[in-house]
N, C-alpha and C. Protein backbone atom coordinates (compact mmCIF):
# COMPACT_ATOMS: atom_id res chain seq x y z
N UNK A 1 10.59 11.17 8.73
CA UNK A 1 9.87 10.13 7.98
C UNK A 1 8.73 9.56 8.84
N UNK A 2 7.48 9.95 8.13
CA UNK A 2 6.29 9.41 8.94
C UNK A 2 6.38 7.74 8.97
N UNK A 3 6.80 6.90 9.83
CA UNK A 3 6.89 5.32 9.73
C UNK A 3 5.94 4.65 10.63
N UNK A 4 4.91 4.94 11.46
CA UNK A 4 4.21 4.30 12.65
C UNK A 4 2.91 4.88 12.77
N UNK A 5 2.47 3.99 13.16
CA UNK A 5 0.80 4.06 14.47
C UNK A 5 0.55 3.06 15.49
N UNK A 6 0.20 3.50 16.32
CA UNK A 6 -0.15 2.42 17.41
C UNK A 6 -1.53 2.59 17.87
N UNK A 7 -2.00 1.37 17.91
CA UNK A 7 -3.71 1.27 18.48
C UNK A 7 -3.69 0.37 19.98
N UNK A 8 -4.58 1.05 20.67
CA UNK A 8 -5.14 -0.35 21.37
C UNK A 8 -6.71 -0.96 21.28
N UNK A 9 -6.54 -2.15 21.49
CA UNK A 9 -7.15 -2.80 20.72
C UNK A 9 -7.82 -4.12 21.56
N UNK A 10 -9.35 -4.20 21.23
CA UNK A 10 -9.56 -5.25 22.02
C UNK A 10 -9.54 -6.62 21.24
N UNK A 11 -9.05 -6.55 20.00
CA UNK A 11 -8.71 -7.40 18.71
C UNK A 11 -7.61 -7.53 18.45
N UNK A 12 -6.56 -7.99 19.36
CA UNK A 12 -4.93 -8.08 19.56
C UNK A 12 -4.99 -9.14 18.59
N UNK A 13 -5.39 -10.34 18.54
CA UNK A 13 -4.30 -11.72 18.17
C UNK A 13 -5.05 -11.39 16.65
N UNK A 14 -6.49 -11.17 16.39
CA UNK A 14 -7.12 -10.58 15.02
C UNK A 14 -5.81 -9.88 14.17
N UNK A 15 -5.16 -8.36 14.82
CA UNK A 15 -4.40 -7.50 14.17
C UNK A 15 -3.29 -8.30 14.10
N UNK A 16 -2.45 -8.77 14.89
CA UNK A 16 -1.54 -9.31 14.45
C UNK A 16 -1.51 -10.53 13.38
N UNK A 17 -2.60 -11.28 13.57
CA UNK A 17 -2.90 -12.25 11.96
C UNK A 17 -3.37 -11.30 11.01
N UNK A 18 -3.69 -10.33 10.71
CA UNK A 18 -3.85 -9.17 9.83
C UNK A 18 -2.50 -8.94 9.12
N UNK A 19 -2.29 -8.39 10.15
CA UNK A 19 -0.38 -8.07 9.53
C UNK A 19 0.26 -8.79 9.33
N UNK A 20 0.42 -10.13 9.66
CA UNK A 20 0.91 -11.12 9.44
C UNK A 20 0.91 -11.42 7.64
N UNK A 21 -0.82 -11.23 7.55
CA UNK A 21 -0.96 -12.05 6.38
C UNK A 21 -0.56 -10.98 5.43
N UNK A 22 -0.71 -9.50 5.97
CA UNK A 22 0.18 -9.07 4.65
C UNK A 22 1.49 -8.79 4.73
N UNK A 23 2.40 -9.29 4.98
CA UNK A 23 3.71 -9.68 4.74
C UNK A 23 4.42 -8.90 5.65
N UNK A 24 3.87 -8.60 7.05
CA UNK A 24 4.49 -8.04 8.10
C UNK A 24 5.53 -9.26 8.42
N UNK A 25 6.38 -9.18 9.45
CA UNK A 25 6.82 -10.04 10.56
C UNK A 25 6.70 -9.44 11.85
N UNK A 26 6.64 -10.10 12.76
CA UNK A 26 6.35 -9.54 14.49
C UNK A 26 7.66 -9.99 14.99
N UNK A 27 8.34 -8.56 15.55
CA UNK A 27 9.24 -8.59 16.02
C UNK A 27 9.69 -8.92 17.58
N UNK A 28 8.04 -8.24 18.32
CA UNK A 28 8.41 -8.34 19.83
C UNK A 28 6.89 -8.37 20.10
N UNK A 29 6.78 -9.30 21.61
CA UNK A 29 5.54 -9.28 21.83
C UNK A 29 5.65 -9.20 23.40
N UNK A 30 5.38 -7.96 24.17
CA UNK A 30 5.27 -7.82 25.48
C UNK A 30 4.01 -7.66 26.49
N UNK A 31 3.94 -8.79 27.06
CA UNK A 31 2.70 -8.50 27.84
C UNK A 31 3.20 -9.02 29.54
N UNK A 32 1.65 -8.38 30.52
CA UNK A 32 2.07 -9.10 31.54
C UNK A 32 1.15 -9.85 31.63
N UNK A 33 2.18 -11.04 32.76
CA UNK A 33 1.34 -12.44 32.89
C UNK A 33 2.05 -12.75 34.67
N UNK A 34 1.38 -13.21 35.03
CA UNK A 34 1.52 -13.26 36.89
C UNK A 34 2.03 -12.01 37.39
N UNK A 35 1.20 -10.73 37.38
CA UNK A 35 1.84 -10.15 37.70
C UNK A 35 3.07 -9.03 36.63
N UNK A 36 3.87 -9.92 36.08
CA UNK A 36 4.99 -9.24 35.75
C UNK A 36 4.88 -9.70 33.86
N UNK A 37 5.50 -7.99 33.34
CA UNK A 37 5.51 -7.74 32.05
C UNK A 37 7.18 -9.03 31.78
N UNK A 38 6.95 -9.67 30.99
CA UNK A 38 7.66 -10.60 30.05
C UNK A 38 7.55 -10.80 28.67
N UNK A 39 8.22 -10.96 27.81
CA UNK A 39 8.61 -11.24 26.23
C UNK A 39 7.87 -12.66 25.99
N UNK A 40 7.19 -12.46 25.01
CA UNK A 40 6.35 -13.67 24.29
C UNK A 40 6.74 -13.88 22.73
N UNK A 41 7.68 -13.68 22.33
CA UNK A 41 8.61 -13.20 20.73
C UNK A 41 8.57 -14.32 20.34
N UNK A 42 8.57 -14.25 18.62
CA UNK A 42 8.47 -15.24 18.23
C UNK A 42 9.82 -16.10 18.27
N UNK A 43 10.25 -17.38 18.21
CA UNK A 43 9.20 -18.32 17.46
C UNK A 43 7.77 -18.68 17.99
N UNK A 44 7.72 -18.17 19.13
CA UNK A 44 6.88 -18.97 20.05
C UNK A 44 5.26 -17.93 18.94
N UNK A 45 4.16 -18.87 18.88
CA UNK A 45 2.74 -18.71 18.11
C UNK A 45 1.81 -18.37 18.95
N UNK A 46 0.76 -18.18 19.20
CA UNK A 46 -0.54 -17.71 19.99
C UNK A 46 -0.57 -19.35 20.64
N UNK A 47 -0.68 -20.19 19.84
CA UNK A 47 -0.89 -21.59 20.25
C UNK A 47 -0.24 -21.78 21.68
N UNK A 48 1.21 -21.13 21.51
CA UNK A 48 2.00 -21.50 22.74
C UNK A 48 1.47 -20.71 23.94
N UNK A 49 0.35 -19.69 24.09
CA UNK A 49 0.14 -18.92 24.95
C UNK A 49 -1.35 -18.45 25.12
N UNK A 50 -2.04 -18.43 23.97
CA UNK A 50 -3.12 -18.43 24.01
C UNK A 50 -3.68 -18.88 25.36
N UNK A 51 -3.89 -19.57 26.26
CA UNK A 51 -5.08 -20.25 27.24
C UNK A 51 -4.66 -19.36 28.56
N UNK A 52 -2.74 -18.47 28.37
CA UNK A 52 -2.90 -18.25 29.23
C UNK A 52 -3.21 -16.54 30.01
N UNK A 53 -3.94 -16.10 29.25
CA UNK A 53 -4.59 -14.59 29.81
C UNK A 53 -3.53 -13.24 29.94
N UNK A 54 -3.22 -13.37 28.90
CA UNK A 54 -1.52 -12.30 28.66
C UNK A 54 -2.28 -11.38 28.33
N UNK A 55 -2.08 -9.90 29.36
CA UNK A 55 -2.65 -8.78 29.00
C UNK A 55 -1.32 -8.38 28.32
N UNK A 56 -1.42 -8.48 26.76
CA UNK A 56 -0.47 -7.61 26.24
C UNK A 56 -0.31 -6.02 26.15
N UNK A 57 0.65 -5.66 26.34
CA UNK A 57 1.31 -3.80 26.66
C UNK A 57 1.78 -3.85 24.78
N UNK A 58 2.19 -4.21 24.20
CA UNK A 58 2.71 -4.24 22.59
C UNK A 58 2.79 -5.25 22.00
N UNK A 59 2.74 -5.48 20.57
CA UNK A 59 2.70 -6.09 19.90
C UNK A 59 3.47 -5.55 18.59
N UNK A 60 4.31 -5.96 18.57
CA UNK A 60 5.25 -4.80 17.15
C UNK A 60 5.30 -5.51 16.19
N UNK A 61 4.81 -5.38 14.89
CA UNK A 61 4.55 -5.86 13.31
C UNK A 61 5.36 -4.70 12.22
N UNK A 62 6.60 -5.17 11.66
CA UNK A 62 7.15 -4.14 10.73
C UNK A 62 7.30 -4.72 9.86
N UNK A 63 7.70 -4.07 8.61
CA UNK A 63 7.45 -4.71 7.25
C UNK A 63 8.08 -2.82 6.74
N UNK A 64 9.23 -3.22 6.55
CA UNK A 64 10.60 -2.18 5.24
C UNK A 64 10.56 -1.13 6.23
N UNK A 65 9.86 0.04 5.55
CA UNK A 65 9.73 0.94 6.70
C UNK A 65 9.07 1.64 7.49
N UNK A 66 8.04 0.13 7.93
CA UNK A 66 7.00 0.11 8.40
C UNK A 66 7.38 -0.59 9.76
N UNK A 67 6.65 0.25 10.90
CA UNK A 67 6.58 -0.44 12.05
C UNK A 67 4.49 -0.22 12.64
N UNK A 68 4.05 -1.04 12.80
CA UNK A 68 2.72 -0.74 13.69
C UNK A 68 2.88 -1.16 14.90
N UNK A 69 2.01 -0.86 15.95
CA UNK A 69 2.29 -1.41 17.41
C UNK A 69 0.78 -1.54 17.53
N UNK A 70 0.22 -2.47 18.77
CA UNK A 70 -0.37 -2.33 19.30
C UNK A 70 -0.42 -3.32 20.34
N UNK A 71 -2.12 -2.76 21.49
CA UNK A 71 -1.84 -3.47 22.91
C UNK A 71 -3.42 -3.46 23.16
N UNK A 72 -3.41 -4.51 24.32
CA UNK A 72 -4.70 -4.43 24.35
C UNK A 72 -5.41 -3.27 24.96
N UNK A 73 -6.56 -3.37 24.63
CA UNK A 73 -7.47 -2.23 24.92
C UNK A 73 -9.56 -2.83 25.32
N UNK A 74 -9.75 -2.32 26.34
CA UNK A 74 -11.19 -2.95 26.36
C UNK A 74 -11.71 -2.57 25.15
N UNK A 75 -11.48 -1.21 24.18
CA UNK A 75 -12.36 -0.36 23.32
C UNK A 75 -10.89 -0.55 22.13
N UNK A 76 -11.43 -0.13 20.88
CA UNK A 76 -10.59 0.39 19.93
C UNK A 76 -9.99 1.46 20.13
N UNK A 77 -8.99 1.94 20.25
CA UNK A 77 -8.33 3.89 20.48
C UNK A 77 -7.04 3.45 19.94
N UNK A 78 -7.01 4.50 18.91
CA UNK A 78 -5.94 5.26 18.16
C UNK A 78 -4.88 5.87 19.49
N UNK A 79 -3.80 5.79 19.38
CA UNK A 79 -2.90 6.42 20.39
C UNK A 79 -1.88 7.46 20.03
N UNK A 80 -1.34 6.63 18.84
CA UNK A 80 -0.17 7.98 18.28
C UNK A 80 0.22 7.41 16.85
N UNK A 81 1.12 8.49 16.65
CA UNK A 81 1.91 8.32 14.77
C UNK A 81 3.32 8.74 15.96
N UNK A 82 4.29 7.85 14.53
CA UNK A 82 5.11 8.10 14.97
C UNK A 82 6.42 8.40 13.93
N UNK A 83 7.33 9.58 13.84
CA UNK A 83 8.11 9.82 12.93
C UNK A 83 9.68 9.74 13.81
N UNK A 84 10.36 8.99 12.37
CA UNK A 84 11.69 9.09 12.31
C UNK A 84 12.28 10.31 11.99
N UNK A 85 13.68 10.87 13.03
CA UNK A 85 14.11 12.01 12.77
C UNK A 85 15.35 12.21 13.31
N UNK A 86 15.96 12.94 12.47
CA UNK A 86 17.38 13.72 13.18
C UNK A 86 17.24 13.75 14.79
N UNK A 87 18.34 13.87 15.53
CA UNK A 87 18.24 14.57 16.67
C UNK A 87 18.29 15.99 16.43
N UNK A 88 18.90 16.37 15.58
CA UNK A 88 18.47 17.84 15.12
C UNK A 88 17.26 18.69 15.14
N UNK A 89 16.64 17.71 14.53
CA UNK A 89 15.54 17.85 13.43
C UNK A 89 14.25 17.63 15.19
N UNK A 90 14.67 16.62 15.70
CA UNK A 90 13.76 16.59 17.12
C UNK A 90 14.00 17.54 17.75
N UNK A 91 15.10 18.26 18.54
CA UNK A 91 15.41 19.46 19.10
C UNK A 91 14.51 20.50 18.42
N UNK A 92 14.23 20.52 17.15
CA UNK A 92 13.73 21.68 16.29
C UNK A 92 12.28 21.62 16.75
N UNK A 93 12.06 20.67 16.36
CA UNK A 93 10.51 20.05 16.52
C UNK A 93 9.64 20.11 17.92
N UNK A 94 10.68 19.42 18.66
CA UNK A 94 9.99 19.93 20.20
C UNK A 94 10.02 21.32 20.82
N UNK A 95 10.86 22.77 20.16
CA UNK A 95 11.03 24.30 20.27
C UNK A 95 9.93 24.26 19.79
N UNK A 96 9.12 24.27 18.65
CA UNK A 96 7.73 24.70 18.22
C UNK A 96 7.03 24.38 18.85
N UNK A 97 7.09 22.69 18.73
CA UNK A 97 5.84 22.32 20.16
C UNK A 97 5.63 23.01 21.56
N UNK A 98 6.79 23.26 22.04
CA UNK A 98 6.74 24.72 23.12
C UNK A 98 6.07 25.72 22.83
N UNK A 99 6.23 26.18 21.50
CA UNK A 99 6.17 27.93 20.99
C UNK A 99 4.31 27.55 20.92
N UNK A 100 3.79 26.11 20.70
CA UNK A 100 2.72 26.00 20.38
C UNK A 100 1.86 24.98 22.15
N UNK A 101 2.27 25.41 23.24
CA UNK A 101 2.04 25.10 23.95
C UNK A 101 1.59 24.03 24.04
N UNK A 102 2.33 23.11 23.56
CA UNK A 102 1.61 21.82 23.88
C UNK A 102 3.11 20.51 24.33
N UNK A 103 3.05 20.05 25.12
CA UNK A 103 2.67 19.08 25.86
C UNK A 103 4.55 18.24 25.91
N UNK A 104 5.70 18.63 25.74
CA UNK A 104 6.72 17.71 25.32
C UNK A 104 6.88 16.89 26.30
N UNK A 105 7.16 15.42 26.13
CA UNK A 105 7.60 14.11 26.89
C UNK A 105 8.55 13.72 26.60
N UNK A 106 10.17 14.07 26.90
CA UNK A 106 11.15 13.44 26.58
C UNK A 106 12.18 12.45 27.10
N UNK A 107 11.72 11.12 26.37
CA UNK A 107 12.24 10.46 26.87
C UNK A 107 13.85 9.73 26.26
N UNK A 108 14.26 8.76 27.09
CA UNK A 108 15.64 8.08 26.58
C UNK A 108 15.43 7.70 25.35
N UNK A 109 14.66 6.82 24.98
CA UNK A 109 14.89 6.45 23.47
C UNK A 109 13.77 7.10 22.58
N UNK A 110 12.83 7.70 23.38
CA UNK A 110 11.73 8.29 22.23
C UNK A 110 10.84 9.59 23.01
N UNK A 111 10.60 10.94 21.93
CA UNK A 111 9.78 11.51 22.81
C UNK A 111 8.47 11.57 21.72
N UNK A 112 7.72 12.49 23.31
CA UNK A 112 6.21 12.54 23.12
C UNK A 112 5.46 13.75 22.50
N UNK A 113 4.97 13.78 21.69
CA UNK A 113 4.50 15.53 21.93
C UNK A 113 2.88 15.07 21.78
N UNK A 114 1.99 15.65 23.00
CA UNK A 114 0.62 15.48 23.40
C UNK A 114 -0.28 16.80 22.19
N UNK A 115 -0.96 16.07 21.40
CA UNK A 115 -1.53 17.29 20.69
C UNK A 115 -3.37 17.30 21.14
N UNK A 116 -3.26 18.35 21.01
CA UNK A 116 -4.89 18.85 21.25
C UNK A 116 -6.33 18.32 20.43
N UNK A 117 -5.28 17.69 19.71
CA UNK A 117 -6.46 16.55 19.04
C UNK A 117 -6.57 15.11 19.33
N UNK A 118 -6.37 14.87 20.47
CA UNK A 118 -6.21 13.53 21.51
C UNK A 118 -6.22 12.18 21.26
N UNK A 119 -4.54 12.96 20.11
CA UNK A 119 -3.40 11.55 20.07
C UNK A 119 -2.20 11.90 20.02
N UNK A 120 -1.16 11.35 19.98
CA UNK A 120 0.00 11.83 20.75
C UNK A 120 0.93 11.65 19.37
N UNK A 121 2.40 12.27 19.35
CA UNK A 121 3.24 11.92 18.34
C UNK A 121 4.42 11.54 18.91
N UNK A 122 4.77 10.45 18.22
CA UNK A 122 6.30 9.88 18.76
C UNK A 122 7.56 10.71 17.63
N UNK A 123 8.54 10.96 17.88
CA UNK A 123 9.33 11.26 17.77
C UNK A 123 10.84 10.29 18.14
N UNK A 124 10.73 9.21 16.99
CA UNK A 124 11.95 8.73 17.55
C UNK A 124 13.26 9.02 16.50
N UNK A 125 14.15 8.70 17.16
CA UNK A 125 16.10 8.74 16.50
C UNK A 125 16.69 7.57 16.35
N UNK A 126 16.24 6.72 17.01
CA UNK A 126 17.07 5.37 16.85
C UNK A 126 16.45 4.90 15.42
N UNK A 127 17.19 4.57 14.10
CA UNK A 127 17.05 3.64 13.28
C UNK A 127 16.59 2.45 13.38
N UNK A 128 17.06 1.74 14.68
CA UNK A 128 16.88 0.24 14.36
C UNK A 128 14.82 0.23 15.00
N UNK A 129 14.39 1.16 14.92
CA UNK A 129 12.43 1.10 15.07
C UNK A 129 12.44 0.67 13.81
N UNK A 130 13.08 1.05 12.23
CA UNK A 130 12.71 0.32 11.69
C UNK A 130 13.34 -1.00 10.46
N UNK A 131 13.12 -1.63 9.70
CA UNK A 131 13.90 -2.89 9.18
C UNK A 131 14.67 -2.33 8.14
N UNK A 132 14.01 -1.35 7.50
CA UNK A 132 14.43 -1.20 6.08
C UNK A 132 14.59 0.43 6.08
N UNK A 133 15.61 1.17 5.30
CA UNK A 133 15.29 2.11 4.90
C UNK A 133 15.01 2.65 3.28
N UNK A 134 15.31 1.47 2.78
CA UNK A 134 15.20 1.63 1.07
C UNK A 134 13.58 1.92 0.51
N UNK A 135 12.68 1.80 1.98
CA UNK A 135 11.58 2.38 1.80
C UNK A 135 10.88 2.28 0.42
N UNK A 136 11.29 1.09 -0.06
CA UNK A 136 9.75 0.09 -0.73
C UNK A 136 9.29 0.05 -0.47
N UNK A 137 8.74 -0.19 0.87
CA UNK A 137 7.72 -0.31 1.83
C UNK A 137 7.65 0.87 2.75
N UNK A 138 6.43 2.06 2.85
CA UNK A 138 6.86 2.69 3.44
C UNK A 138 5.15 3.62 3.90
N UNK A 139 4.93 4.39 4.82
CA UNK A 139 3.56 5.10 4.66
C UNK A 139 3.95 6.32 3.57
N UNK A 140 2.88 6.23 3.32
CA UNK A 140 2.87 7.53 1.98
C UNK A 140 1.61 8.92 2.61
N UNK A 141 0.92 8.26 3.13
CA UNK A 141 0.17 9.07 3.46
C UNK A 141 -1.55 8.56 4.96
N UNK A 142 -1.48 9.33 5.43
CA UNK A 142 -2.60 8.82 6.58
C UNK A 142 -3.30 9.98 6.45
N UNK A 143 -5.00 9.52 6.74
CA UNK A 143 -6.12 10.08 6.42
C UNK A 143 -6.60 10.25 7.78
N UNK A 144 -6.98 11.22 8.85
CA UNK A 144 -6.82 11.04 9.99
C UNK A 144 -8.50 11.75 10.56
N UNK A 145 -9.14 11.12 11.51
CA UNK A 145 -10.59 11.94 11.78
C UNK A 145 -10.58 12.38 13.23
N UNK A 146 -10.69 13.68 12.85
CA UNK A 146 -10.30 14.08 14.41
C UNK A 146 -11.46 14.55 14.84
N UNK A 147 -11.91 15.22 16.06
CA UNK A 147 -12.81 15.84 16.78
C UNK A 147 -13.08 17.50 16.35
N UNK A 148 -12.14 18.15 15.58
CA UNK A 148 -11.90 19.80 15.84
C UNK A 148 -11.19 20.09 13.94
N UNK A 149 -10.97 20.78 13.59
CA UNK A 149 -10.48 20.95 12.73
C UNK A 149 -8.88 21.60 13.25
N UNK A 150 -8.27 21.81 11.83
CA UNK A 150 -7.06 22.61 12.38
C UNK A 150 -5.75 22.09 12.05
N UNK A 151 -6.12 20.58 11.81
CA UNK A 151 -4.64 19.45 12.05
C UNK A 151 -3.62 19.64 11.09
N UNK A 152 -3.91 19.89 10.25
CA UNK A 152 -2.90 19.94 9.02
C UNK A 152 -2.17 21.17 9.23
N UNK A 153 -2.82 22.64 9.75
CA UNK A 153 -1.57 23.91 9.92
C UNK A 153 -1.14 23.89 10.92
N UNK A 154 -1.50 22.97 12.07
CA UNK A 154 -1.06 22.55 13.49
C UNK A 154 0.70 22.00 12.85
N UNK A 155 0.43 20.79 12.43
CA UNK A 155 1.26 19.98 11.99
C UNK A 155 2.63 20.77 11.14
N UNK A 156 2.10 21.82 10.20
CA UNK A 156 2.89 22.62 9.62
C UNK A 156 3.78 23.38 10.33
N UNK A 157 2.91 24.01 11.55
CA UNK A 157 4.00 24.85 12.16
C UNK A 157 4.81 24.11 13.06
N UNK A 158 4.39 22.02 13.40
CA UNK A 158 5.48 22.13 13.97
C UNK A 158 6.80 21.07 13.38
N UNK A 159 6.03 21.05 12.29
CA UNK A 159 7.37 20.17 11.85
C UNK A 159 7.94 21.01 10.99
N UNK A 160 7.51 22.81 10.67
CA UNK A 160 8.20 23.21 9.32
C UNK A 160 7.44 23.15 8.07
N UNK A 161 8.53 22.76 7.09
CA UNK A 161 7.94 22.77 5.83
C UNK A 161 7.37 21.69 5.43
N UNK A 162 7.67 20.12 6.55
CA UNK A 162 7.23 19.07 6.12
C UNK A 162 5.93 19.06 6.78
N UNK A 163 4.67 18.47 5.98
CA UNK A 163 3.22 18.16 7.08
C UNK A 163 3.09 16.38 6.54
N UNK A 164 3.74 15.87 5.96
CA UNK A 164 4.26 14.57 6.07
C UNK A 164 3.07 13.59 5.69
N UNK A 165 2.13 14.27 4.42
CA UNK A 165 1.63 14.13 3.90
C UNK A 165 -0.06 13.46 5.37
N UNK A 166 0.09 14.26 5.81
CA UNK A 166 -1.43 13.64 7.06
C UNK A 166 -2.59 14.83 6.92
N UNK A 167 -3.68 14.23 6.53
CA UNK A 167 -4.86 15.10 6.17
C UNK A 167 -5.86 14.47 7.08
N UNK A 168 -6.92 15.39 7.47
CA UNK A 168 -7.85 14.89 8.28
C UNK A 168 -9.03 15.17 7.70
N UNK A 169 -10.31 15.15 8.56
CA UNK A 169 -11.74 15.13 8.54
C UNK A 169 -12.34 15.11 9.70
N UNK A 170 -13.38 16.26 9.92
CA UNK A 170 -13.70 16.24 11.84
C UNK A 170 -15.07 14.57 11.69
N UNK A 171 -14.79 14.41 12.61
CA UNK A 171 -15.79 13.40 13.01
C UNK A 171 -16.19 13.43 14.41
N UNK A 172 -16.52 12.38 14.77
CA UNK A 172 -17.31 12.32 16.09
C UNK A 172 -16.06 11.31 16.94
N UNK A 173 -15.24 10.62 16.07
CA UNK A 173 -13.88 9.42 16.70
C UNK A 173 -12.42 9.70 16.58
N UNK A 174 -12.38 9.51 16.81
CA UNK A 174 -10.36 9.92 16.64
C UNK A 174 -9.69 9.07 16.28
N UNK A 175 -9.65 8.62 14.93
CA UNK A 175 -9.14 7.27 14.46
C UNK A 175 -8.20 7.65 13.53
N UNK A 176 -7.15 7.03 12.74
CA UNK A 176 -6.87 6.66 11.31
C UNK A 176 -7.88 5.78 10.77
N UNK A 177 -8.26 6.86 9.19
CA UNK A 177 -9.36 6.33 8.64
C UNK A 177 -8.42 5.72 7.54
N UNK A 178 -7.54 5.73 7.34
CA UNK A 178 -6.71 5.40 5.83
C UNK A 178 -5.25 5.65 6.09
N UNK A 179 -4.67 4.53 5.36
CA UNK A 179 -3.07 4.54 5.65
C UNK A 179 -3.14 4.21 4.16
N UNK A 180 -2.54 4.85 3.28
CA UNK A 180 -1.58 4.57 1.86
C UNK A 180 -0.07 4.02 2.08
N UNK A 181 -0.19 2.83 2.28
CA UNK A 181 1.32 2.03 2.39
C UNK A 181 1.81 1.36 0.92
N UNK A 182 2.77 2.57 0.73
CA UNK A 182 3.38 1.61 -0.86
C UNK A 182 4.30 0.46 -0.86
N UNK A 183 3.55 -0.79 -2.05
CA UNK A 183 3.97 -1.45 -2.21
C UNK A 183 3.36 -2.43 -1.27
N UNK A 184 2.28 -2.31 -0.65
CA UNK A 184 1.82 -3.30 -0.21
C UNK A 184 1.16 -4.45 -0.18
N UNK A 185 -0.39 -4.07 -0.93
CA UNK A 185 -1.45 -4.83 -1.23
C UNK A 185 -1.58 -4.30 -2.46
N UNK A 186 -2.62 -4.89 -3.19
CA UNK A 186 -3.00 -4.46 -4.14
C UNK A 186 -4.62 -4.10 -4.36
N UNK A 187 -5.04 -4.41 -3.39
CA UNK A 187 -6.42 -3.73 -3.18
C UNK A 187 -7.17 -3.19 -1.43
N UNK A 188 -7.63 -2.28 -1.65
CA UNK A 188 -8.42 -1.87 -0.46
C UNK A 188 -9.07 -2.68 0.55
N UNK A 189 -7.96 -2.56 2.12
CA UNK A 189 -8.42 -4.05 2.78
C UNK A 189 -8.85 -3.28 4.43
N UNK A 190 -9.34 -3.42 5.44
CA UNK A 190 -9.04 -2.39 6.91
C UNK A 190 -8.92 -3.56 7.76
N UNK A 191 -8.37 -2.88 8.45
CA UNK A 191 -7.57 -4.18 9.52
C UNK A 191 -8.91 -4.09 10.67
N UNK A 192 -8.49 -4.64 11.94
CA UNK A 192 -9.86 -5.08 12.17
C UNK A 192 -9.90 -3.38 13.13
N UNK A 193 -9.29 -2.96 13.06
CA UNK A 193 -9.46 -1.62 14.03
C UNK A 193 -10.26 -0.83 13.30
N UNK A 194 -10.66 -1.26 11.67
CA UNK A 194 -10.70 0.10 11.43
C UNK A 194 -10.25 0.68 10.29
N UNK A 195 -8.67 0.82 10.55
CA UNK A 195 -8.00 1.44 9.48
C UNK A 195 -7.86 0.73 7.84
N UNK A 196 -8.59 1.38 7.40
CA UNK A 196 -8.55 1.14 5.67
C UNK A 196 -7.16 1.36 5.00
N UNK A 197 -6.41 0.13 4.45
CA UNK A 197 -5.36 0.15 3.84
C UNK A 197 -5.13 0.07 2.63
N UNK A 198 -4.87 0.95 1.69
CA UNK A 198 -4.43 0.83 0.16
C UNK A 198 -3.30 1.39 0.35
N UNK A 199 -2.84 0.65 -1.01
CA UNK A 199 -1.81 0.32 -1.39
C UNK A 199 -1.41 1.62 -3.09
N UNK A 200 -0.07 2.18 -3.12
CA UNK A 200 0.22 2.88 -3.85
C UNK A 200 1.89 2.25 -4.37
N UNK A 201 1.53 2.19 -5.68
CA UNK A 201 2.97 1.36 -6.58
C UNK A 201 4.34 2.52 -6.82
N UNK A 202 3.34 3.75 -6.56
CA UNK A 202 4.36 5.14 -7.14
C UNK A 202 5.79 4.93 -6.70
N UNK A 203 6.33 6.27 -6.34
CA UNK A 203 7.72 6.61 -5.63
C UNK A 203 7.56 7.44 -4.44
């Protein structure tokens, strides 16, 4: 299940009042401050921290079965998607990524696979990444602009039969140009990175 993206972002406290206002909640907020990475989670508001120069590492906003992340960044950059999966189904997934020479990072709670179109895919197993699985809320589809063509039979051979509904377009940036999140909004809105969000009522 395609459920994630993560940006970094030089428009941190912007995205998170973004998501906020459409009916995200922020679950965890990690940055460092003297030195050392510490938890800034809510209840605590920007108000409570704002003045004091928190280079945030994440910012996690989920909403059903939706998780986004992001961290700061001097520039805007797209970093990764990220899908829910079997451990099965990951074992399977990272054999192709081999067979397709590219890049596996496996870690304790999540792995990496580095693709040649320079953004990365998460691969996680743990459930609790996201709130909901009754998936009212859920991505339906991402519109993706890459540098090269190719992405969509890339994607085929390595997830199988699923390509998890992600289509691209070469450009000159490497962004998500469009996320279809159902049940979200009801009209065409882009957060400040960028990404253009509509909303789909279907199944």
């Amino acid at each position: 299940m395609l459920f994630h993206y993560h940006f970094w972002t030089p428009y941190v406290e912007e995205t998170e009042k973004f998501y906020l206002e459409n009916g995200f909640r922020i679950s965890q907020r990690i940055g460092k401050y003297n030195g050392d990475f510490q938890a800034f989670n809510p209840p605590l508001t920007w108000d409570d921290f704002r003045e004091k120069k928190i280079l945030f590492r994440i910012i996690e906003a989920r909403k059903g079965a939706v998780n986004i992340t992001f961290g700061f960044g001097k520039k805007i950059m797209f970093d990764h998607i990220g899908f829910l999966v079997s451990e099965e189904e990951q074992g399977d997934i990272c054999e192709n990524a081999a067979k397709m020479n590219w890049e596996v990072d496996k870690g304790e709670r999540r792995t990496f696979i580095a693709t040649p179109y320079n953004f990365r895919i998460e691969l996680q197993t743990n459930e609790d990444a996201v709130d909901s699985f009754n998936q009212q809320v859920k991505i339906k589809e991402l519109k993706l602009t890459t540098k090269k063509a190719g992405l969509e039979s890339d994607l085929f051979s390595l997830f199988g039969n699923s390509a998890y509904n992600i289509s691209s377009e070469v450009g000159d940036v490497v962004t998500i140009q469009q996320a279809v999140i159902k049940n979200l909004i009801s009209s065409p809105i882009a957060d400040p990175n960028g990404v253009e969000i509509t909303s789909d009522q279907g199944f």
